[in-house]
Protein backbone atom coordinates (compact mmCIF):
# COMPACT_ATOMS: atom_id res chain seq x y z
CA UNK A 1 -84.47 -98.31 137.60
CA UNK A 2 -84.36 -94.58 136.78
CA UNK A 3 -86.05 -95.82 133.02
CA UNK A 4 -88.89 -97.71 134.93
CA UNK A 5 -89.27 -94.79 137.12
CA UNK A 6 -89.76 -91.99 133.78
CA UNK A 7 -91.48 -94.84 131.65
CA UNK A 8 -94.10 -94.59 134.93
CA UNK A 9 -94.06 -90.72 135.15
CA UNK A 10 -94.68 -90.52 131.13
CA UNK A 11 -97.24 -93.06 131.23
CA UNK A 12 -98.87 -90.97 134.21
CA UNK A 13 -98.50 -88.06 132.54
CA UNK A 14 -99.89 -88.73 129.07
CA UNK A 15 -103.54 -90.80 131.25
CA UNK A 16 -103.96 -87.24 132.78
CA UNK A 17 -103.76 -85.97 129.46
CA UNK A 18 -106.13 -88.25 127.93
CA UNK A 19 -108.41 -87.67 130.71
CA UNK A 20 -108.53 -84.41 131.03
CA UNK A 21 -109.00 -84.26 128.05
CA UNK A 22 -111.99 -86.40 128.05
CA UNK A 23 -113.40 -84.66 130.50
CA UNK A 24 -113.04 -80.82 128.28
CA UNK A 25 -114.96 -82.95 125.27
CA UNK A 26 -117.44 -84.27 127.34
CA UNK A 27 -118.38 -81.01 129.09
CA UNK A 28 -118.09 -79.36 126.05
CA UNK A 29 -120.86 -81.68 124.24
CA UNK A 30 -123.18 -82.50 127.29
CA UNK A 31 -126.62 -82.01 127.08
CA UNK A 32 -127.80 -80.32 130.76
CA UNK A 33 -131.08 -81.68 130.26
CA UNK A 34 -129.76 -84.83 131.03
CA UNK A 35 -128.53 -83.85 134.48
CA UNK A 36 -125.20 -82.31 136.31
CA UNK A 37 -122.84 -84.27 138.68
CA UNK A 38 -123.47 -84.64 141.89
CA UNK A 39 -126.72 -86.55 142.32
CA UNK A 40 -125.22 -89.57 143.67
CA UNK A 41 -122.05 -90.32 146.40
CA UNK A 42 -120.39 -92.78 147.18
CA UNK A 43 -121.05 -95.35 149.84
CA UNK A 44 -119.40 -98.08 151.65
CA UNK A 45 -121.91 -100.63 151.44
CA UNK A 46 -124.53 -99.75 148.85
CA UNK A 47 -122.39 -98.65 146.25
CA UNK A 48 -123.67 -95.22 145.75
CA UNK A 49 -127.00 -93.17 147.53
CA UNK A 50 -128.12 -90.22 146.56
CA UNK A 51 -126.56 -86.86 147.67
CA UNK A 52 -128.69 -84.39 149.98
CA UNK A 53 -129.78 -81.33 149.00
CA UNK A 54 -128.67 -81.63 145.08
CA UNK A 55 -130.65 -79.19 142.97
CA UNK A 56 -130.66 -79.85 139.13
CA UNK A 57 -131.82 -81.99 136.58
CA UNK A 58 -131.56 -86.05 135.63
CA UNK A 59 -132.97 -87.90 132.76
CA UNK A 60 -134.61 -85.24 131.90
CA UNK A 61 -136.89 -84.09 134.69
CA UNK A 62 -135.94 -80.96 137.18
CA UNK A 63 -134.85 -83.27 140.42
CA UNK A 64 -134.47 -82.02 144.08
CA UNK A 65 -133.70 -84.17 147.38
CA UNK A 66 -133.68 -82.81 150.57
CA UNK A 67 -131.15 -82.75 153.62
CA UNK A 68 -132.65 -86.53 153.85
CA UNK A 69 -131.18 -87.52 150.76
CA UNK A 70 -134.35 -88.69 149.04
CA UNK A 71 -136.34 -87.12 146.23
CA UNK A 72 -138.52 -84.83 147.74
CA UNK A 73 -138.65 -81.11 147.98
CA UNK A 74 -140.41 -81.26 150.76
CA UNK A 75 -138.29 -81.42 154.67
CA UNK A 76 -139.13 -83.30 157.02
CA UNK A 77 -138.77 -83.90 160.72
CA UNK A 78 -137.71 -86.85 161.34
CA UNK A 79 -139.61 -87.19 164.54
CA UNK A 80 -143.59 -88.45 164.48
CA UNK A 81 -146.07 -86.59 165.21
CA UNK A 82 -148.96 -88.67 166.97
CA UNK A 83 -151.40 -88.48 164.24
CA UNK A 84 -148.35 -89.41 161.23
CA UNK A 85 -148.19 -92.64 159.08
CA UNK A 86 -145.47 -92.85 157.60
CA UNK A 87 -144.30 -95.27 154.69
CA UNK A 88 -141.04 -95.61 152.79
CA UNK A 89 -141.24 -96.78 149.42
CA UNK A 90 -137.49 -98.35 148.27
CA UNK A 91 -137.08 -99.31 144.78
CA UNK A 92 -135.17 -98.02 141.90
CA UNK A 93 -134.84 -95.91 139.07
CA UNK A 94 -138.50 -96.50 138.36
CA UNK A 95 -139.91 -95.50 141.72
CA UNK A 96 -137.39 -92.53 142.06
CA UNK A 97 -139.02 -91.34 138.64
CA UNK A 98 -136.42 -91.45 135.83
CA UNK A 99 -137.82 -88.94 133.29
CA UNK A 100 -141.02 -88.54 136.01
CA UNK A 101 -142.10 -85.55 137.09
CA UNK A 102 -141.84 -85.68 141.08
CA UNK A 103 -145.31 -84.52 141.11
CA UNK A 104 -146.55 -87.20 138.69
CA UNK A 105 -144.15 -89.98 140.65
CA UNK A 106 -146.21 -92.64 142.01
CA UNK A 107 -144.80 -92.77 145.93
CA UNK A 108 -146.04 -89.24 145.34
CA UNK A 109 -149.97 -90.04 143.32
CA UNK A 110 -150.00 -92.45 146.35
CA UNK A 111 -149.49 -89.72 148.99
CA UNK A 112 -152.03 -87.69 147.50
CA UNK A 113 -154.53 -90.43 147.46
CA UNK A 114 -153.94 -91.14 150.71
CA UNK A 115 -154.87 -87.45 151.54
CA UNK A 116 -157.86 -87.24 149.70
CA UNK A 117 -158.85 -90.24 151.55
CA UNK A 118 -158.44 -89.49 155.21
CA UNK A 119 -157.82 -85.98 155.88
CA UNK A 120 -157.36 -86.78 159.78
CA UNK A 121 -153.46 -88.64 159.04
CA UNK A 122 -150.52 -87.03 158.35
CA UNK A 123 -150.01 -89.03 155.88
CA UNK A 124 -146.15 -89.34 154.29
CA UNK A 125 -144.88 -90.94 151.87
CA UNK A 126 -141.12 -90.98 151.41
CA UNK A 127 -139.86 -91.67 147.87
CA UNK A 128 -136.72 -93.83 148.24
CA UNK A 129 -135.99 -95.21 145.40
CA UNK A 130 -132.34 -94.93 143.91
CA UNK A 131 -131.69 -95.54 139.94
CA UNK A 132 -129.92 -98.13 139.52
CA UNK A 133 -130.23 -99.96 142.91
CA UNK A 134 -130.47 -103.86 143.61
CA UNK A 135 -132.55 -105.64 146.44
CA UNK A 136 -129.66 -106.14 147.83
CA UNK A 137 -129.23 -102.13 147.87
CA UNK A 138 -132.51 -101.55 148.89
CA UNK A 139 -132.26 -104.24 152.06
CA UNK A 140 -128.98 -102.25 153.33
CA UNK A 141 -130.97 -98.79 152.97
CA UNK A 142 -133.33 -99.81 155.09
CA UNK A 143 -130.84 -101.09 157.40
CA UNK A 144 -129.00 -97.89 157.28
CA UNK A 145 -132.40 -95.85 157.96
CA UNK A 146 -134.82 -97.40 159.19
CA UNK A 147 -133.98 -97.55 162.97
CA UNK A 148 -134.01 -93.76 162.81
CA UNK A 149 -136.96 -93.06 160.28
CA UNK A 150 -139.09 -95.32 162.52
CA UNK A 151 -141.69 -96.29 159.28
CA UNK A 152 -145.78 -97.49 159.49
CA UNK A 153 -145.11 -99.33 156.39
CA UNK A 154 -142.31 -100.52 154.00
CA UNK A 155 -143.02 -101.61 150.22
CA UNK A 156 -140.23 -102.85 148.60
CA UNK A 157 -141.35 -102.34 145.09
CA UNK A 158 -139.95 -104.95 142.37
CA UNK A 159 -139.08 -104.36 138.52
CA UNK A 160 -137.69 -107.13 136.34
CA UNK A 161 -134.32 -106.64 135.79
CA UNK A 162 -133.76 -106.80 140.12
CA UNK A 163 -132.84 -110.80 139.44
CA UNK A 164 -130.26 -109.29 136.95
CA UNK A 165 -128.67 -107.23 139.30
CA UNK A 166 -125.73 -108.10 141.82
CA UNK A 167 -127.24 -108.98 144.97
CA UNK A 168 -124.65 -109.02 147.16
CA UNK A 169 -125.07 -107.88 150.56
CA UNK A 170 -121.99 -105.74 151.60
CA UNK A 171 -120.78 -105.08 154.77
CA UNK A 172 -118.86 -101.36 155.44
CA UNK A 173 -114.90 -101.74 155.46
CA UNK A 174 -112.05 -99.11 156.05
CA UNK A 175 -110.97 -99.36 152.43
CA UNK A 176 -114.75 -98.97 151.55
CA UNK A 177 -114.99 -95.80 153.49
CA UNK A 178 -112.17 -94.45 151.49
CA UNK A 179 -113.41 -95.82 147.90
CA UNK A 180 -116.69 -94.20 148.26
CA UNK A 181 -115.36 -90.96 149.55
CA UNK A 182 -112.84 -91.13 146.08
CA UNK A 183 -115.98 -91.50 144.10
CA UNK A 184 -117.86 -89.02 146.10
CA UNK A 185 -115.26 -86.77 145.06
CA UNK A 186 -114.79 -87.67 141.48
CA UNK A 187 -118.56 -87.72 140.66
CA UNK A 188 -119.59 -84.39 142.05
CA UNK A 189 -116.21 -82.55 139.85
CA UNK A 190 -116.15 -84.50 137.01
CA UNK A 191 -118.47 -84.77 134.31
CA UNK A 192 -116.64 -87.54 132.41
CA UNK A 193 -118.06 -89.70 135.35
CA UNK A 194 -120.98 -90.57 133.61
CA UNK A 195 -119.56 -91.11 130.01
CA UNK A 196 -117.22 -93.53 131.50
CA UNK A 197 -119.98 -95.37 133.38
CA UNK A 198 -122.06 -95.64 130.40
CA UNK A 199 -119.24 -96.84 128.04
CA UNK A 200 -118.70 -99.57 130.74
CA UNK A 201 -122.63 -100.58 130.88
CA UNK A 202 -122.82 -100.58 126.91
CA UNK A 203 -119.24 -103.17 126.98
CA UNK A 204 -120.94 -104.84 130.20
CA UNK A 205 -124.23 -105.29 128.29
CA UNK A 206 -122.47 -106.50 124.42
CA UNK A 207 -119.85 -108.90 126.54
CA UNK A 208 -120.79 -110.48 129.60
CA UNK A 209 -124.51 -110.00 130.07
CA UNK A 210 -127.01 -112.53 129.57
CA UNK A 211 -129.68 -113.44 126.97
CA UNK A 212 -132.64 -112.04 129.11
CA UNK A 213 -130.82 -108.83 130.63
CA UNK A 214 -129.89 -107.57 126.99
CA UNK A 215 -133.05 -108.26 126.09
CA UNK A 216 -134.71 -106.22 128.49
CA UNK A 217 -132.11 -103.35 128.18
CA UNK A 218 -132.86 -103.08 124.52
CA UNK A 219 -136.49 -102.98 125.29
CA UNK A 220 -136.67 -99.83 127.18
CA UNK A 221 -133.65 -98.51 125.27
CA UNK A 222 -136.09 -98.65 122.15
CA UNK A 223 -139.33 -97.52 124.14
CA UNK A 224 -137.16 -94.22 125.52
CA UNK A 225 -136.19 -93.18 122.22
CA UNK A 226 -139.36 -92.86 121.70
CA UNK A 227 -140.59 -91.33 124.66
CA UNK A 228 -137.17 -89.36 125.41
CA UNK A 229 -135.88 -88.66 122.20
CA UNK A 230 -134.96 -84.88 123.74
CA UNK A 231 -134.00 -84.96 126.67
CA UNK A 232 -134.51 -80.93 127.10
CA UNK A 233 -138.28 -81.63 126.42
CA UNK A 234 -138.61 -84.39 128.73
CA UNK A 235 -140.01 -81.81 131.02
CA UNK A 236 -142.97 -81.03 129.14
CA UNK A 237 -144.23 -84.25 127.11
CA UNK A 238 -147.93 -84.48 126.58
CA UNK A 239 -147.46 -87.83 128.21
CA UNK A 240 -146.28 -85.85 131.63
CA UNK A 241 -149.71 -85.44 131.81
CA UNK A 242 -152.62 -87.04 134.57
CA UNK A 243 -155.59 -87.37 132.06
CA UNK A 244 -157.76 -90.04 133.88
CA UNK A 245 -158.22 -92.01 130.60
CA UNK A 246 -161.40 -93.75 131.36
CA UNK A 247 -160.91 -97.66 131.43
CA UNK A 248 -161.92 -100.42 129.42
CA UNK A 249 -165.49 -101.79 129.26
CA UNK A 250 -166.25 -105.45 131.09
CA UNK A 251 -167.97 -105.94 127.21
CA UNK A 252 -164.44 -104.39 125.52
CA UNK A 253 -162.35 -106.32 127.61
CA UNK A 254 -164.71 -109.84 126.42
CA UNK A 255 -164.04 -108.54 122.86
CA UNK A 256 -160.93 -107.34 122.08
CA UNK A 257 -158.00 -109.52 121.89
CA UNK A 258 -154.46 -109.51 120.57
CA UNK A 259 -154.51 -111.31 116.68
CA UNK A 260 -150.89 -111.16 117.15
CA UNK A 261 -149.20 -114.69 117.85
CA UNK A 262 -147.63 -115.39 121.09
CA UNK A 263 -143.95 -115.59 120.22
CA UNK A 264 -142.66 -115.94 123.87
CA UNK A 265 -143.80 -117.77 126.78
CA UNK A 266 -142.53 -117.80 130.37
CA UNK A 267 -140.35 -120.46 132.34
CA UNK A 268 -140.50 -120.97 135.95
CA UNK A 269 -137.47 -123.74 135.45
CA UNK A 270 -135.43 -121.09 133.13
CA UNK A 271 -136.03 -117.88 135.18
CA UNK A 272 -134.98 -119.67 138.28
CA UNK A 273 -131.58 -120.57 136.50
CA UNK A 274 -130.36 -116.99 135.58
CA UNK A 275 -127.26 -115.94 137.50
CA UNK A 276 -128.62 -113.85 139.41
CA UNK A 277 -131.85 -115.32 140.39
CA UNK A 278 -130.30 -117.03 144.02
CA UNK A 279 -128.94 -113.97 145.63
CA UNK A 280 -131.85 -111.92 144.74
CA UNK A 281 -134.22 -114.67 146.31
CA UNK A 282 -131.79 -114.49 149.36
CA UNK A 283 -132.04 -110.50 149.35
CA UNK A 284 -135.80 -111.12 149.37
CA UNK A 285 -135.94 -113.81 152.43
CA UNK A 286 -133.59 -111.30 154.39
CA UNK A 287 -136.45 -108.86 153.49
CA UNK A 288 -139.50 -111.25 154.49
CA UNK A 289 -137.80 -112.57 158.12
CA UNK A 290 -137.56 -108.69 158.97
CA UNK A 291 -141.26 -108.49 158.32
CA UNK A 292 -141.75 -111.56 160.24
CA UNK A 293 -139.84 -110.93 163.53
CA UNK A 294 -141.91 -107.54 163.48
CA UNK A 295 -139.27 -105.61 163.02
CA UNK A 296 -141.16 -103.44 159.90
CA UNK A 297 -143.86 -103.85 158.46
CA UNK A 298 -143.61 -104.54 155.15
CA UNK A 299 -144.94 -105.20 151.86
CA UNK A 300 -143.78 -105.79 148.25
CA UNK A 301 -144.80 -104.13 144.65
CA UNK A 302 -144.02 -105.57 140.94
CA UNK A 303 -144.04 -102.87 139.20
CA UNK A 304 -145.40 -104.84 135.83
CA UNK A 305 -147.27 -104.32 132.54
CA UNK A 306 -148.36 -107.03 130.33
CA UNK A 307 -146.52 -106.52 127.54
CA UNK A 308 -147.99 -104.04 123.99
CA UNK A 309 -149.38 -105.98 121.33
CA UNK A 310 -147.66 -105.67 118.21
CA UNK A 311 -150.74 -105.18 116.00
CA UNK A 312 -153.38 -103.35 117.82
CA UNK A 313 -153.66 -100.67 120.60
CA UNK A 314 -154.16 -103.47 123.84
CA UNK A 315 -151.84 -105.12 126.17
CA UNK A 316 -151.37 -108.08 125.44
CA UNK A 317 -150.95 -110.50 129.11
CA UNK A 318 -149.58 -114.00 127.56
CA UNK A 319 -146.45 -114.92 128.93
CA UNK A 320 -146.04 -112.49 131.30
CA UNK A 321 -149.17 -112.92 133.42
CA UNK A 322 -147.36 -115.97 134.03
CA UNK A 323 -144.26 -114.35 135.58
CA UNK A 324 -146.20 -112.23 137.21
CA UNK A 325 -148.19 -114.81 139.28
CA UNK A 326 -144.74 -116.76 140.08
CA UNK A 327 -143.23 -113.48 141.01
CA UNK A 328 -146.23 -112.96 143.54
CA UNK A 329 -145.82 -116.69 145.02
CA UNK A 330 -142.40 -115.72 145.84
CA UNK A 331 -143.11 -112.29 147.48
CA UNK A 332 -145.89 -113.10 149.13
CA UNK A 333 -144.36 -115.58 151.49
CA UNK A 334 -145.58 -114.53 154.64
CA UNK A 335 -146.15 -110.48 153.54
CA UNK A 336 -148.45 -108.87 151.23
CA UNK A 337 -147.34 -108.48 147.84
CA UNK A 338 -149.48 -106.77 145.07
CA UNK A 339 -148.61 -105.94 141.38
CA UNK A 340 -149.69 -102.99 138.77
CA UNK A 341 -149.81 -106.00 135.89
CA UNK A 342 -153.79 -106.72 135.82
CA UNK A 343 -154.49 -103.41 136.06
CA UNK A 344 -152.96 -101.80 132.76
CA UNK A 345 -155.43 -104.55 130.70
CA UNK A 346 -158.32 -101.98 131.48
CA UNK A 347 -156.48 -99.56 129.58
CA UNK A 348 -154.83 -98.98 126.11
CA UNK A 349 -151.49 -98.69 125.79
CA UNK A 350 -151.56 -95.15 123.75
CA UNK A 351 -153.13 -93.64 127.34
CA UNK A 352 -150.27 -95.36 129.48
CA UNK A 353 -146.78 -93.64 128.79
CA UNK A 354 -143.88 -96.33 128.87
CA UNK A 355 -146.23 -98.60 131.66
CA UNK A 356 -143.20 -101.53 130.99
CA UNK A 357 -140.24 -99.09 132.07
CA UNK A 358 -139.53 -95.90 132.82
CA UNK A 359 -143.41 -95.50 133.48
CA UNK A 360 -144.84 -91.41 133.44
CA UNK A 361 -147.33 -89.44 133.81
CA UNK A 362 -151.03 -92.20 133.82
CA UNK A 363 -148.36 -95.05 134.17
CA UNK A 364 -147.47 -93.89 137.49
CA UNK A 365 -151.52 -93.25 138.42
CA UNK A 366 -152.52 -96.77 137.83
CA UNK A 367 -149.33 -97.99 139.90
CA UNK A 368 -150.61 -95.36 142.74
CA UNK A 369 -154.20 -96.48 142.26
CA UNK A 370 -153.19 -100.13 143.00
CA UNK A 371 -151.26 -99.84 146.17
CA UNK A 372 -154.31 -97.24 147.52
CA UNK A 373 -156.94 -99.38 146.77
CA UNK A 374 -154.83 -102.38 148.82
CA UNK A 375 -153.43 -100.03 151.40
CA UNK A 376 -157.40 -98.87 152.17
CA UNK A 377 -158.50 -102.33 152.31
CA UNK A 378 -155.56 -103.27 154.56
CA UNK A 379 -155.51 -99.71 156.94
CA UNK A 380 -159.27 -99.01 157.24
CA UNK A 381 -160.12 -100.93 160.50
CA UNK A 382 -157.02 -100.41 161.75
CA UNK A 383 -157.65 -96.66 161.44
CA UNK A 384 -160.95 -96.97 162.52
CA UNK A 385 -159.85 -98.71 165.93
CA UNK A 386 -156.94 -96.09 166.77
CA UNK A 387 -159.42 -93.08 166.77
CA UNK A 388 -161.87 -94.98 167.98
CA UNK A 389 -159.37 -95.35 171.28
């Protein structure tokens, strides 16, 4: 008994070693430009949220939330005033803005837009979007907030790898409560956090995930090193920039096509068979019955570019205009649901900065430019009416 017990104290002893160790190489070699713990907590149910008020950097970017806990470095009240619409865009890393400027962030473009558009409406426009989050994540956020938030509008914005995701919807439990407030703990004091987390999501993505997720992964992996090959000038890329590239030509469009052949084509029948395609349909029905009973008013957006042709500066739409209409039939049952896919063929893809991924700078002001253009369509009358009375 007494050599179990020191056995157990020496193997205790030389983990702490290790890790603290670890921890004094990883601090020692970390690059600041690609953020400082304490951006996200722990939570019961979702996993992680973000933490309020953090103050530093991530992927890249400067990035502030407020005492809210979204990205914004603006405060709000979180009572109406009479003349506010309000909207709360939930997503994930690519509405929260990885490597996005907040000011170039489309929930943000959108805002402005909105703005420009009718000056009378305190208009606001709350970026929620969490890297890394699920539907399922996104359904328990609004859960969590929207009672007290009190929103015009939800859009529950869509990128591809959300069927890839786990989509379980958790429920909060005592030993929950104490794991997140552990990881709360661990993640705002220790850097090694994040190293470890990576290391498991490069073993997670070699051993156990499938076909279509690694293939996605190494997609943006590949278009990032590109675009975010230094993380410390993130910040200040050219493509950061708005330019309001002018669009394609009707007589362009007619004459330019990709000479590239199509090498993949979409599946209805084999996109409804990955793993996690059921519980993210169920996240998304949970999602659609809350619109339905009234209880928010809600919307969905695929955030969606046709994919680059390999041979010439155009998108190139086979195969995955195809997902994108079967992604819309699913959405759209019984709420709107728009996508930022057509839109990018007006443009090159040399003028739109990652538009597949981690989308920045004109990306982001086509994606805004889409939901304006619906939302002013779908709020004019409405509008119109309410001053009216």
């Amino acid at each position: 008994m007494k050599r179990a017990v020191i056995v157990v104290l020496s193997s205790a002893l030389a983990l702490t070693a290790v890790a603290v160790g670890v921890e004094l190489w990883v601090r020692a070699t970390w690059d600041s430009a690609r953020g400082r713990p304490g951006l996200f907590i722990g939570d019961a149910a979702r996993i992680e949220k973000l933490a309020p008020g953090y103050d530093g950097w991530y992927a890249g970017v400067p990035v502030h939330t407020n005492s809210l806990a979204f990205r914004d470095p603006r405060e709000y009240d979180i009572a109406k005033r009479p003349n506010t619409f309000r909207i709360l865009v939930f997503g994930d890393s690519v509405t929260f803005g990885h490597g996005s400027l907040y000011e170039s962030s489309y929930p943000y473009l959108l805002e402005q837009k909105l703005r420009g558009w009718r000056t009378d409406v305190d208009w606001q426009v709350w970026n929620l979007g969490v890297p890394g989050y699920s539907t399922a994540q996104e359904l328990m956020y609004l859960r969590d907030v929207g009672p007290a938030y009190r929103p015009d509008l939800v859009i529950v914005a869509f990128f591809e790898n959300d069927v890839l995701d786990d989509n379980t919807v958790r429920t909060r439990s005592r030993l929950g409560v104490l794991a997140s407030r552990m990881k709360t703990s661990l993640r705002r004091r220790w850097y090694s956090v994040e190293w470890y987390r990576r290391l498991y999501e490069q073993a997670r993505l070699r051993w156990v995930a499938s076909a279509a997720e690694r293939r996605l992964a190494e997609e943006n992996a590949a278009a990032e090193r590109v675009l975010f090959n230094r993380p410390a000038d993130t910040a200040s890329l050219k493509e950061q920039r708005l330019t309001d590239p002018a669009p394609l030509s009707d007589a362009e469009l007619a004459s330019e096509r990709c000479p590239h052949q199509q090498i993949e084509r979409f599946s209805a029948d084999v996109y409804r068979a990955q793993r996690g395609f059921r519980p993210w349909l169920a996240s998304i029905r949970q999602l659609q019955a809350l619109a339905r009973s009234g209880e928010y008013r809600l919307m969905f957006f695929i955030n969606a570019a046709p994919r680059r042709c390999q041979t010439a500066d155009l998108f190139d739409a086979r195969g995955t205009a195809d997902q994108d209409a079967f992604l819309l039939a699913i959405l759209g049952v019984g709420v709107p649901a728009v996508s930022s896919h057509d839109a990018f063929l007006r443009y090159r893809p040399s003028q739109m900065p990652n538009a597949g991924g981690h989308s920045v700078g004109n990306s982001n002001a086509v994606k805004a430019g889409v939901l304006f253009a619906f939302l002013k369509v779908q709020l004019e009358h409405e509008l119109k009416r309410s001053r009216e009375s």
